[in-house]
Protein backbone atom coordinates (compact mmCIF):
# COMPACT_ATOMS: atom_id res chain seq x y z
CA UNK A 1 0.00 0.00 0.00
CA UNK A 2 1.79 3.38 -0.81
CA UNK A 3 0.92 6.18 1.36
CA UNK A 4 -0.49 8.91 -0.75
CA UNK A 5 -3.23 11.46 0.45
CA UNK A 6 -3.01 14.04 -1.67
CA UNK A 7 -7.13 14.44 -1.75
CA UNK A 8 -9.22 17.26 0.37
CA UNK A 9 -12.33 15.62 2.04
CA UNK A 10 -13.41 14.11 5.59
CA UNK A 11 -11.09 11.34 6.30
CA UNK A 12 -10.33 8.83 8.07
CA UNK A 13 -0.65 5.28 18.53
CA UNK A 14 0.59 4.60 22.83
CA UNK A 15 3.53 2.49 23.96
CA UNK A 16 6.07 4.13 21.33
CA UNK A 17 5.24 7.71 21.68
CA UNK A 18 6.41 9.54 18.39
CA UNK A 19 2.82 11.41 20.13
CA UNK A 20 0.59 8.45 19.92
CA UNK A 21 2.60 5.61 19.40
CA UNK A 22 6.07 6.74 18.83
CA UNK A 23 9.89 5.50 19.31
CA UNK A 24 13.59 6.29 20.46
CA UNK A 25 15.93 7.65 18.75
CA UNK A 26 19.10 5.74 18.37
CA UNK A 27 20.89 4.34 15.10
CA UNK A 28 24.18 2.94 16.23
CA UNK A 29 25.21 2.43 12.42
CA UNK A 30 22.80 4.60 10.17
CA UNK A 31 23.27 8.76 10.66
CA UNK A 32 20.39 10.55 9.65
CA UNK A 33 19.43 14.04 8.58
CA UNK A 34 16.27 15.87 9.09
CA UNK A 35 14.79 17.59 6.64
CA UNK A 36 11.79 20.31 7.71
CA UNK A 37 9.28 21.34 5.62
CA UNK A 38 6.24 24.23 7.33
CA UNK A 39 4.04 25.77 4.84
CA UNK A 40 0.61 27.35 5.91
CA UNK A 41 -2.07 28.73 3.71
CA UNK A 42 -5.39 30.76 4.64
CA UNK A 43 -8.44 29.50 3.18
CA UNK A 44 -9.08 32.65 1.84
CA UNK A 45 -8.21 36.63 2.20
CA UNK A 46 -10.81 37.04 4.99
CA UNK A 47 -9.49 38.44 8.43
CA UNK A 48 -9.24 34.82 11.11
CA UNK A 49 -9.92 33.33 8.00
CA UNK A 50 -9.30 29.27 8.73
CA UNK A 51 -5.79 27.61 7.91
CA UNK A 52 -4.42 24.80 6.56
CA UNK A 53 -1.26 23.54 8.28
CA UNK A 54 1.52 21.36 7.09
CA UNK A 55 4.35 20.55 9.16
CA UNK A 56 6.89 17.70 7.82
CA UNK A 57 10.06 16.61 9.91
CA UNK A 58 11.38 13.84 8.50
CA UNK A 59 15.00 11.97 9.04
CA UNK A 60 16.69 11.09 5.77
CA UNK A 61 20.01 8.81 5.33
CA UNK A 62 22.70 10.83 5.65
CA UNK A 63 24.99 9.07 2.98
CA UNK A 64 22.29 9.04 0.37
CA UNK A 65 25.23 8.44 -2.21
CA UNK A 66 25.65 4.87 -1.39
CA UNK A 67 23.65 2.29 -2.10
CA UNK A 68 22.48 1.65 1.64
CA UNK A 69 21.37 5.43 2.17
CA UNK A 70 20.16 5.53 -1.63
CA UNK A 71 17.98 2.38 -0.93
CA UNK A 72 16.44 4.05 2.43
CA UNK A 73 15.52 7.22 1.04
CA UNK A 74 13.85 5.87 -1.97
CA UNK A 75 11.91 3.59 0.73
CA UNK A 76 10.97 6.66 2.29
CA UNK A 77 9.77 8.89 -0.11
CA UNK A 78 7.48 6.16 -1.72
CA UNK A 79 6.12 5.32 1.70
CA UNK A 80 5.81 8.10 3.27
CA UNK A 81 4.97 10.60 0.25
CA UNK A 82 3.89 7.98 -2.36
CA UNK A 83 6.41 9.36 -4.88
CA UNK A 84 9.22 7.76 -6.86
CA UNK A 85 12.28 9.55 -8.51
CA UNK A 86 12.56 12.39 -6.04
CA UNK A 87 15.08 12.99 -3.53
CA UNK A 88 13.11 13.21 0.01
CA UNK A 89 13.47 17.31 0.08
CA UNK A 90 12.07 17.34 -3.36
CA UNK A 91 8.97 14.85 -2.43
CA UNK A 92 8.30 16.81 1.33
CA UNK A 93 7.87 20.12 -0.62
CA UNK A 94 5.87 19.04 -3.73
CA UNK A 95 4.03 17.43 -1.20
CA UNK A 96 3.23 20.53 1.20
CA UNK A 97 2.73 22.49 -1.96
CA UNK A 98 0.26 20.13 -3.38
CA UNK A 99 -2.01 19.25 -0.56
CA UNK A 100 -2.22 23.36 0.75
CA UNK A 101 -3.04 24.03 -2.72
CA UNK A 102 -5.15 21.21 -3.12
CA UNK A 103 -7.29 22.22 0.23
CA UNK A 104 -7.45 26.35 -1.00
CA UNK A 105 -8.85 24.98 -4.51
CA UNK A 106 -11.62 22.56 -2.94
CA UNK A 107 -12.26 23.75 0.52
CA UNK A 108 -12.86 27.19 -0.35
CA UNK A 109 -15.51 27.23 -2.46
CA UNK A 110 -17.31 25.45 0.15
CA UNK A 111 -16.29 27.52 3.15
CA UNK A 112 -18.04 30.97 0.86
CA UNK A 113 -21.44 28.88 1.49
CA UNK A 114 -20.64 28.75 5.64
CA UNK A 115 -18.50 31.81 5.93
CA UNK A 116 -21.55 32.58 8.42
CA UNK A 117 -22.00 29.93 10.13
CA UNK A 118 -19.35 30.29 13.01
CA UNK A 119 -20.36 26.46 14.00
CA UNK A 120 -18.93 25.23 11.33
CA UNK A 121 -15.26 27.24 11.04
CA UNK A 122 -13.67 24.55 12.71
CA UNK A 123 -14.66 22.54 9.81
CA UNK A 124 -11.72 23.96 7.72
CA UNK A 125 -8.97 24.43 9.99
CA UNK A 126 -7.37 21.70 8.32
CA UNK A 127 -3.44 20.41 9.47
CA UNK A 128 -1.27 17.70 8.10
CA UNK A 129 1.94 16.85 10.10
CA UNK A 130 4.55 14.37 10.43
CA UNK A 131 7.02 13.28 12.40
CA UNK A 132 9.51 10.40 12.35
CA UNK A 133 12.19 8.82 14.70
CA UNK A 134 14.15 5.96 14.60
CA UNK A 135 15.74 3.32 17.39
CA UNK A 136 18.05 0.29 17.12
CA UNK A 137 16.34 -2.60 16.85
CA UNK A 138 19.24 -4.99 17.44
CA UNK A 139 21.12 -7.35 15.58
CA UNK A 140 22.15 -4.54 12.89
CA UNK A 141 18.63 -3.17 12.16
CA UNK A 142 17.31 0.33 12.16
CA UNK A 143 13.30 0.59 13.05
CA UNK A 144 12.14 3.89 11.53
CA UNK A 145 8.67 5.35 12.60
CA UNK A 146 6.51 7.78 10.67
CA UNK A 147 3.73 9.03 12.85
CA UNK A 148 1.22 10.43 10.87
CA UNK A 149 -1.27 13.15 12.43
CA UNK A 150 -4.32 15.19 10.35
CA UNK A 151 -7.65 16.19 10.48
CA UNK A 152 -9.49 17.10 7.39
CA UNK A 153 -12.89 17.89 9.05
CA UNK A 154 -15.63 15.37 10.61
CA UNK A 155 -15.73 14.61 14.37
CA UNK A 156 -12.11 14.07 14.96
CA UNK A 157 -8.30 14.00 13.41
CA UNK A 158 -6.42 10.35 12.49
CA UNK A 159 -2.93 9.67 13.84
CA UNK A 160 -1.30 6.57 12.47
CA UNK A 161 2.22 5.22 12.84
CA UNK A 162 3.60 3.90 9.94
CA UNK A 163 7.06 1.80 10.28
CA UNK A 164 9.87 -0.16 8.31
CA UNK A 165 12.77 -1.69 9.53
CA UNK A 166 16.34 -1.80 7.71
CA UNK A 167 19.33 -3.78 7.35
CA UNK A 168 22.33 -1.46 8.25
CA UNK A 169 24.69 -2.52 6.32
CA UNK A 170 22.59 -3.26 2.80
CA UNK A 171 19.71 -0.84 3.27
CA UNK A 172 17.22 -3.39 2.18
CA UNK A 173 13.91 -3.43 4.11
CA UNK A 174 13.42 -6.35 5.82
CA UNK A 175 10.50 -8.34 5.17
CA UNK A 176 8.49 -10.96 7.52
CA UNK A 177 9.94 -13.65 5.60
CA UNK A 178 13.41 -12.02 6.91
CA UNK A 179 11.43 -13.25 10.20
CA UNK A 180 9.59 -15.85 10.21
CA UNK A 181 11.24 -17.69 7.41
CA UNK A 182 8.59 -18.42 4.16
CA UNK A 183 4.91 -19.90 4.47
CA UNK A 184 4.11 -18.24 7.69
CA UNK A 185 1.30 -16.42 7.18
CA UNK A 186 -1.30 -18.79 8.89
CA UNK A 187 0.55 -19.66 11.61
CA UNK A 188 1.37 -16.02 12.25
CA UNK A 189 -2.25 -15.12 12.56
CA UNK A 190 -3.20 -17.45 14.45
CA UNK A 191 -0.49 -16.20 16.94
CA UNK A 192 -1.77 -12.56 16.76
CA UNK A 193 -5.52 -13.44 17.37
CA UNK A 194 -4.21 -15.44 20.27
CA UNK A 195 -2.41 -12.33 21.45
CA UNK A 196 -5.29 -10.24 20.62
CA UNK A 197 -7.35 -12.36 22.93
CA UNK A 198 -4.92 -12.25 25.69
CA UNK A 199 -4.58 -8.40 25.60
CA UNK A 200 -8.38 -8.23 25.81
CA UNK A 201 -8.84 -10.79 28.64
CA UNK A 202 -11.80 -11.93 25.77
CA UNK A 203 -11.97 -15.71 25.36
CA UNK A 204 -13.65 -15.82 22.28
CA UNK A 205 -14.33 -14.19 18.85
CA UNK A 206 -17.82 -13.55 19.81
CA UNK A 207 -16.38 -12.10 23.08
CA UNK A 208 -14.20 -9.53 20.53
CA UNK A 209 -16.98 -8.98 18.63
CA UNK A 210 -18.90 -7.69 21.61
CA UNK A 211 -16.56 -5.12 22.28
CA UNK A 212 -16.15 -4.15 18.87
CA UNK A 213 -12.84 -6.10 17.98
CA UNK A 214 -12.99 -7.59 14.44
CA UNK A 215 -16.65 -6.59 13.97
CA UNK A 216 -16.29 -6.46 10.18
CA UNK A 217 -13.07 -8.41 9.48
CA UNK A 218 -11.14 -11.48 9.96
CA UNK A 219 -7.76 -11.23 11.96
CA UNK A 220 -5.10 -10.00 9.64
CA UNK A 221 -1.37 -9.75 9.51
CA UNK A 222 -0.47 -5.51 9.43
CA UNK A 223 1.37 -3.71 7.19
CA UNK A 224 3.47 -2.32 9.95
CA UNK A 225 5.49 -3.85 12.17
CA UNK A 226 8.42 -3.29 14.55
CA UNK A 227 11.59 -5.79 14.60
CA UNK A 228 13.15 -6.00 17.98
CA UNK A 229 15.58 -8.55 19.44
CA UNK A 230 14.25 -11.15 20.75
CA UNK A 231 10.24 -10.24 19.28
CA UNK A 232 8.35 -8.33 16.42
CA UNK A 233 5.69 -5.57 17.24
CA UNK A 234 2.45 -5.58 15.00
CA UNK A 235 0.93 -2.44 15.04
CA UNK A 236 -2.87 -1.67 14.05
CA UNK A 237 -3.78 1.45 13.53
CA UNK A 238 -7.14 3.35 14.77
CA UNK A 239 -10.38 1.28 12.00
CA UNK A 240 -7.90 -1.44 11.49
CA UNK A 241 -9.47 -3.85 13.52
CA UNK A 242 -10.53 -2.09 16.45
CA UNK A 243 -13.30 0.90 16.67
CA UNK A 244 -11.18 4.83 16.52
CA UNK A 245 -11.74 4.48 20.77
CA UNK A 246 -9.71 1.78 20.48
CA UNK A 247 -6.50 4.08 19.46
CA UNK A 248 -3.05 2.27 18.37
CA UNK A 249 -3.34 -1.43 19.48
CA UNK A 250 0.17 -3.26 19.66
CA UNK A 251 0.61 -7.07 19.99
CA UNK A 252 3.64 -8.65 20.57
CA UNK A 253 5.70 -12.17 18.94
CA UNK A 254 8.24 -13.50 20.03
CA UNK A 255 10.88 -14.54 17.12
């Protein structure tokens, strides 16, 4: 799944807190740069006129002239920006440009019909930020966390973490295979509903159904997960598989 939202309309983390689910920082053997990227535009030329805000801090490999820190920031930009062929800098401000111009196009036509309506303001105050951090997941990996944080009107914002893990020394992004070795995938969920269960105290799918786990899905294996020493951190995100309430849910397995 790339991670693209460059659309303007009612959208859709806390043991690592990035500021819902977040990380450390530490990267014995990777150095990384950040790059910041602010840019704010006013939905129109009205005085208190509502805002959309983009804030983007994001770490980049420093040596992106070798193939390990070439490999990583290609990663990056398609997964955090959806883009491909751009250096991160280049994707962070087409990005900001895109989406505040994006929101002044659509929104504002809209706002003109509830300029009046002092209710609804809040409507429009729009913000996308990010912010990422990465630790040391041991044995020569880098875990690198993208927490994701906007609100694009309706009842309440979305945060979501976003992660990827990398070898040091090669760049590559390790995969669950990297893991859990090939033909895993059944076993695996089986171990993450049974963790599920045990983080719930429920004893029973009908028991997670009742309090709103898995209501409309089976158990799944996530997109985004966190390699550690000695286990690997599965993290759903708010809708995933739990109700918004719900927030981040984390389950551990032990490699």
């Amino acid at each position: 799944m790339k991670h693209s939202r460059f659309y303007i309309m009612p959208a859709i983390m806390a043991a690592f807190a990035l500021s819902a689910c977040g990380g450390k920082s530490s990267s014995p053997s990777l150095d990384f740069d950040r790059i910041n990227v602010e840019k704010t535009v006013s939905i129109d030329n009205s005085k208190e006129a509502p805002q959309c805000h983009v804030v983007l801090d994001i770490l980049q490999a420093r040596n992106a002239t070798n193939d390990a820190g070439r490999l990583i920031n290609e990663a990056l930009v398609e997964k955090i920006f959806g883009m491909e062929q751009l250096s991160l800098q280049a994707a962070a401000d087409s990005f900001a440009n895109t989406y505040t111009r994006d929101y002044h196009k659509n929104m504002s036509p809209l706002y003109q019909e509830d300029k009046n309506d002092k209710a609804k303001r809040a409507w429009y105050e729009y913000r996308y930020t990010v912010s990422t951090e990465t630790r040391d997941g041991g044995n020569g990996i880098t875990n690198y966390l993208i927490d994701i944080d906007y609100y694009e009107g309706g009842a309440h914002g979305i945060k979501q973490l976003l992660t990827m893990n990398f070898d040091n020394k090669t760049g590559r992004q390790l995969k669950l295979t990297d893991i859990f070795g090939a033909n895993y995938e059944e076993t695996l969920t089986k171990q993450l509903l049974e963790a599920l269960l045990d983080k719930t105290g429920d004893k029973n799918i009908e028991a997670l159904h009742q309090h709103g786990y898995l209501y409309s899905m089976d158990m799944f294996i996530p997109e985004n997960y966190i390699i550690d020493e000695d286990k690997v951190t599965f993290i759903y995100n708010p809708y995933e598989i739990a109700p918004y309430s719900e927030g981040c849910i984390e389950l551990d397995i032990k490699r």
